[in-house]
Structures are given as C-alpha cells and as structure tokens.
Protein backbone atom coordinates (compact mmCIF):
# COMPACT_ATOMS: atom_id res chain seq x y z
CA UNK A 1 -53.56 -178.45 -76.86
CA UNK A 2 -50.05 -179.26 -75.84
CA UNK A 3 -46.72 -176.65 -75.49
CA UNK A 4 -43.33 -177.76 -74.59
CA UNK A 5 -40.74 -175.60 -73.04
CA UNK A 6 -36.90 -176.26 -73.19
CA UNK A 7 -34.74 -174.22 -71.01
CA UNK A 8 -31.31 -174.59 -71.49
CA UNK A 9 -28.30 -174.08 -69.10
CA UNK A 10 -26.20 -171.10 -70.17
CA UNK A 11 -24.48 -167.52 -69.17
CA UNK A 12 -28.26 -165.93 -69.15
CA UNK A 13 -29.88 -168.69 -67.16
CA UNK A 14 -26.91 -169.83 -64.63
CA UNK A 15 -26.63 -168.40 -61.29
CA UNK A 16 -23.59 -167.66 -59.30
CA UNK A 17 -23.11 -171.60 -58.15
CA UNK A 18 -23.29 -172.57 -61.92
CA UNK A 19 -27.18 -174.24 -61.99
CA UNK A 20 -30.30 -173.40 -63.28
CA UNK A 21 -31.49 -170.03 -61.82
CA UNK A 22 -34.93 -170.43 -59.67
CA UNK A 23 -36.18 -167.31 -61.37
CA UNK A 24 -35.53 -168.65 -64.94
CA UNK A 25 -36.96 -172.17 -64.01
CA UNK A 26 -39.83 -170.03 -62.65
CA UNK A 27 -40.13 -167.28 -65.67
CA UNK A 28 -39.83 -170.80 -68.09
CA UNK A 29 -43.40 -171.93 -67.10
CA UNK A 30 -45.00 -168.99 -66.01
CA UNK A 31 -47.44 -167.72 -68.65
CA UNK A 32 -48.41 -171.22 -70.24
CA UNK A 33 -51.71 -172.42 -68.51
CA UNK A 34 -53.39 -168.82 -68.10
CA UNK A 35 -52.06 -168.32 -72.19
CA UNK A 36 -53.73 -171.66 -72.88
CA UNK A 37 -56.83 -171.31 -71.16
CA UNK A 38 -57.53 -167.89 -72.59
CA UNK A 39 -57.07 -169.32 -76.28
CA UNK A 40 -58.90 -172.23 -75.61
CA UNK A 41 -61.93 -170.85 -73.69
CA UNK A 42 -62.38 -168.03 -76.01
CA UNK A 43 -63.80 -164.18 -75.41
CA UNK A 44 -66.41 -165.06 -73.10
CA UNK A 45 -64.32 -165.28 -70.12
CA UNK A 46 -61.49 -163.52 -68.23
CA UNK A 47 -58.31 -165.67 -67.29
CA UNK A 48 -55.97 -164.63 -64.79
CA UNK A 49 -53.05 -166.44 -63.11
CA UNK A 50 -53.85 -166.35 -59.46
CA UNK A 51 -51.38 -168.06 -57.55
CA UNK A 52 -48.07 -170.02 -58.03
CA UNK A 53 -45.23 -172.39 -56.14
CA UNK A 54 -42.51 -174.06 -57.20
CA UNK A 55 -40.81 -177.15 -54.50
CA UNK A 56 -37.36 -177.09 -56.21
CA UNK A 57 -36.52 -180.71 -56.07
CA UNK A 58 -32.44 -180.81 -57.49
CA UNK A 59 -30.08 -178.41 -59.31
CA UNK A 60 -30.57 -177.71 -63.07
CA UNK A 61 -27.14 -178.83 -64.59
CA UNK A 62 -27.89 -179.32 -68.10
CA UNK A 63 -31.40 -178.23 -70.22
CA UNK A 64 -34.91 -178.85 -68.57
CA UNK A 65 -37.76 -179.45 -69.95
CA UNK A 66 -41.74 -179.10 -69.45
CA UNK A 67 -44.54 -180.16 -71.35
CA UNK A 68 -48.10 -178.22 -70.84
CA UNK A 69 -51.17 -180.66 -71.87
CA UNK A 70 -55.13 -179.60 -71.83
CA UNK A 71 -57.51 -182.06 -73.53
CA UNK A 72 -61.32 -180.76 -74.72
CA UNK A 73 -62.82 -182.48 -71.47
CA UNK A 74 -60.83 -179.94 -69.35
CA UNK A 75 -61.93 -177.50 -71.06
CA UNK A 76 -65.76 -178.56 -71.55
CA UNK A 77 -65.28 -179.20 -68.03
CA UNK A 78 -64.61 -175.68 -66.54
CA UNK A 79 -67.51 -174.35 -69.15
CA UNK A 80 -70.14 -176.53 -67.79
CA UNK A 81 -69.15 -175.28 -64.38
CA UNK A 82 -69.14 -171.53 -65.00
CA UNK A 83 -72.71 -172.17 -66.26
CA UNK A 84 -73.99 -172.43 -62.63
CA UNK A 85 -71.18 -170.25 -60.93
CA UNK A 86 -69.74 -166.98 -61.83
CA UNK A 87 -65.61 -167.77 -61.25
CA UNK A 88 -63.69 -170.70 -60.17
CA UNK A 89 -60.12 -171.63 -59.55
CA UNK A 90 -58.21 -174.16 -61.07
CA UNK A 91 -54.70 -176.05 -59.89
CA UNK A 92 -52.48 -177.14 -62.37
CA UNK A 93 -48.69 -178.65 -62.08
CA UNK A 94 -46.06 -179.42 -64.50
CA UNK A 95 -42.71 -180.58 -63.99
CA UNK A 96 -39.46 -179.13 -65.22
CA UNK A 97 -37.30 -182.46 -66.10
CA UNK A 98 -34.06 -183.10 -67.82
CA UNK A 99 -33.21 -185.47 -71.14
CA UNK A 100 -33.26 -188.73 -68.55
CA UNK A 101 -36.43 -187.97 -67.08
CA UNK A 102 -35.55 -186.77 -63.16
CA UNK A 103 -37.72 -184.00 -61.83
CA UNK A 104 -35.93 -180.39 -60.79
CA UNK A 105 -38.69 -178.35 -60.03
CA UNK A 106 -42.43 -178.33 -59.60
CA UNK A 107 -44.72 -175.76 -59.98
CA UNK A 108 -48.19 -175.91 -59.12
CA UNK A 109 -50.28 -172.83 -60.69
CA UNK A 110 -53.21 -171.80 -59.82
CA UNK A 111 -55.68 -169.67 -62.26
CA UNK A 112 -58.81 -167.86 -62.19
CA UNK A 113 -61.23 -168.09 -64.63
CA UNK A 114 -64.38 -166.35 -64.68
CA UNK A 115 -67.46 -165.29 -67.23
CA UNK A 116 -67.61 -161.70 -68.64
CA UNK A 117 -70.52 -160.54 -67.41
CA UNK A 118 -70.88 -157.32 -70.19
CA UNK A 119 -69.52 -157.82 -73.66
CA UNK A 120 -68.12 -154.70 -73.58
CA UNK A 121 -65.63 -155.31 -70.43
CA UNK A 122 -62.27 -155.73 -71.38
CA UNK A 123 -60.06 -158.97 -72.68
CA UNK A 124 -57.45 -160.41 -70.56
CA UNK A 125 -53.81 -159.50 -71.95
C-alpha cells in the first residue's frame, strides 16, 4: 500500500516569514500510517497513533512532498507478533521533500497497535 501527499506553498499554508507552516507540514502527514495500518490489519485490532516528532531540517519555499509505503511483510510481520503479545509499538518516518529531492522535515511516528480482545469492543475511528 503506498499514499503520497503534496503540500503546496500558498496563503493557507504560509506563515508570517513566507515558508511552509510547521503545523501544516505536521497536519500533512499526520493521519497516514495509523489510517494505513487500520485498513490493512483489518477489525481484529485497535490502531492508535501514539507518539510523533518532526526535526525540521530547511524552510518549505515551494510544494513538499511525502510518500507513505507498507509492503505485506510489514504487515504479516506485526500479525505474527501480536500472536504471542497483546500490543506493540511501531516507529515509522517519512520525509517531507521538494520537486529536487532535498529533505525539509522529518517526522518519525510512532503507533500502537494492539488485538481486540472482545468482538464487541469498539473500532478505532
């Protein structure tokens, strides 16, 4: 599964020095690996974004972009562990880059995954 964000430089995203805002860079990649996870995983387990930090690297002066990639072994992978444990944590970065390739920002995510231990307990949002 792969998603690609674009977010562009303009009056809704620029703060008061004329650059990416950090809260839009932030907001921009936010959701994506707890959304993912959830969809791939399926209704037998509860996904929740734990943790999050971003290491801004340079000033967003024209559109970033970020690509969010999970392959089946990832996700095999954090099955086969919630077989012997109940919840687990998992780190994840992506990198907010413009058109020639030079990293702005980094965010490193962290989400909690865990089985559902009654059918009945409620989804994640």
């Amino acid at each position: 599964m792969e998603i690609r964000v674009e977010l562009p430089l303009w009056w809704r995203t620029r703060n008061y020095v004329g650059t990416i805002y950090g809260g839009s860079i932030y907001a921009s990649v936010d959701p994506f690996y707890m959304m993912m996870l959830i969809r791939c995983l399926g209704p037998r387990y509860t996904v929740w974004d734990k943790a999050a930090s971003i290491r801004f690297r340079r000033p967003g002066r024209s559109t970033l972009y970020a690509t969010f990639h999970f392959d089946q072994a990832l996700v095999d992978g954090i099955r086969a562990e919630l077989e012997t444990s109940d919840k687990l944590d998992r780190q994840f970065i992506v990198e907010l880059k413009d058109a020639a390739g030079e990293v702005h920002a980094i965010i490193e995510k962290t989400v909690n995954v865990r089985r559902r231990m009654h059918p009945d307990e409620p989804r994640s949002p």
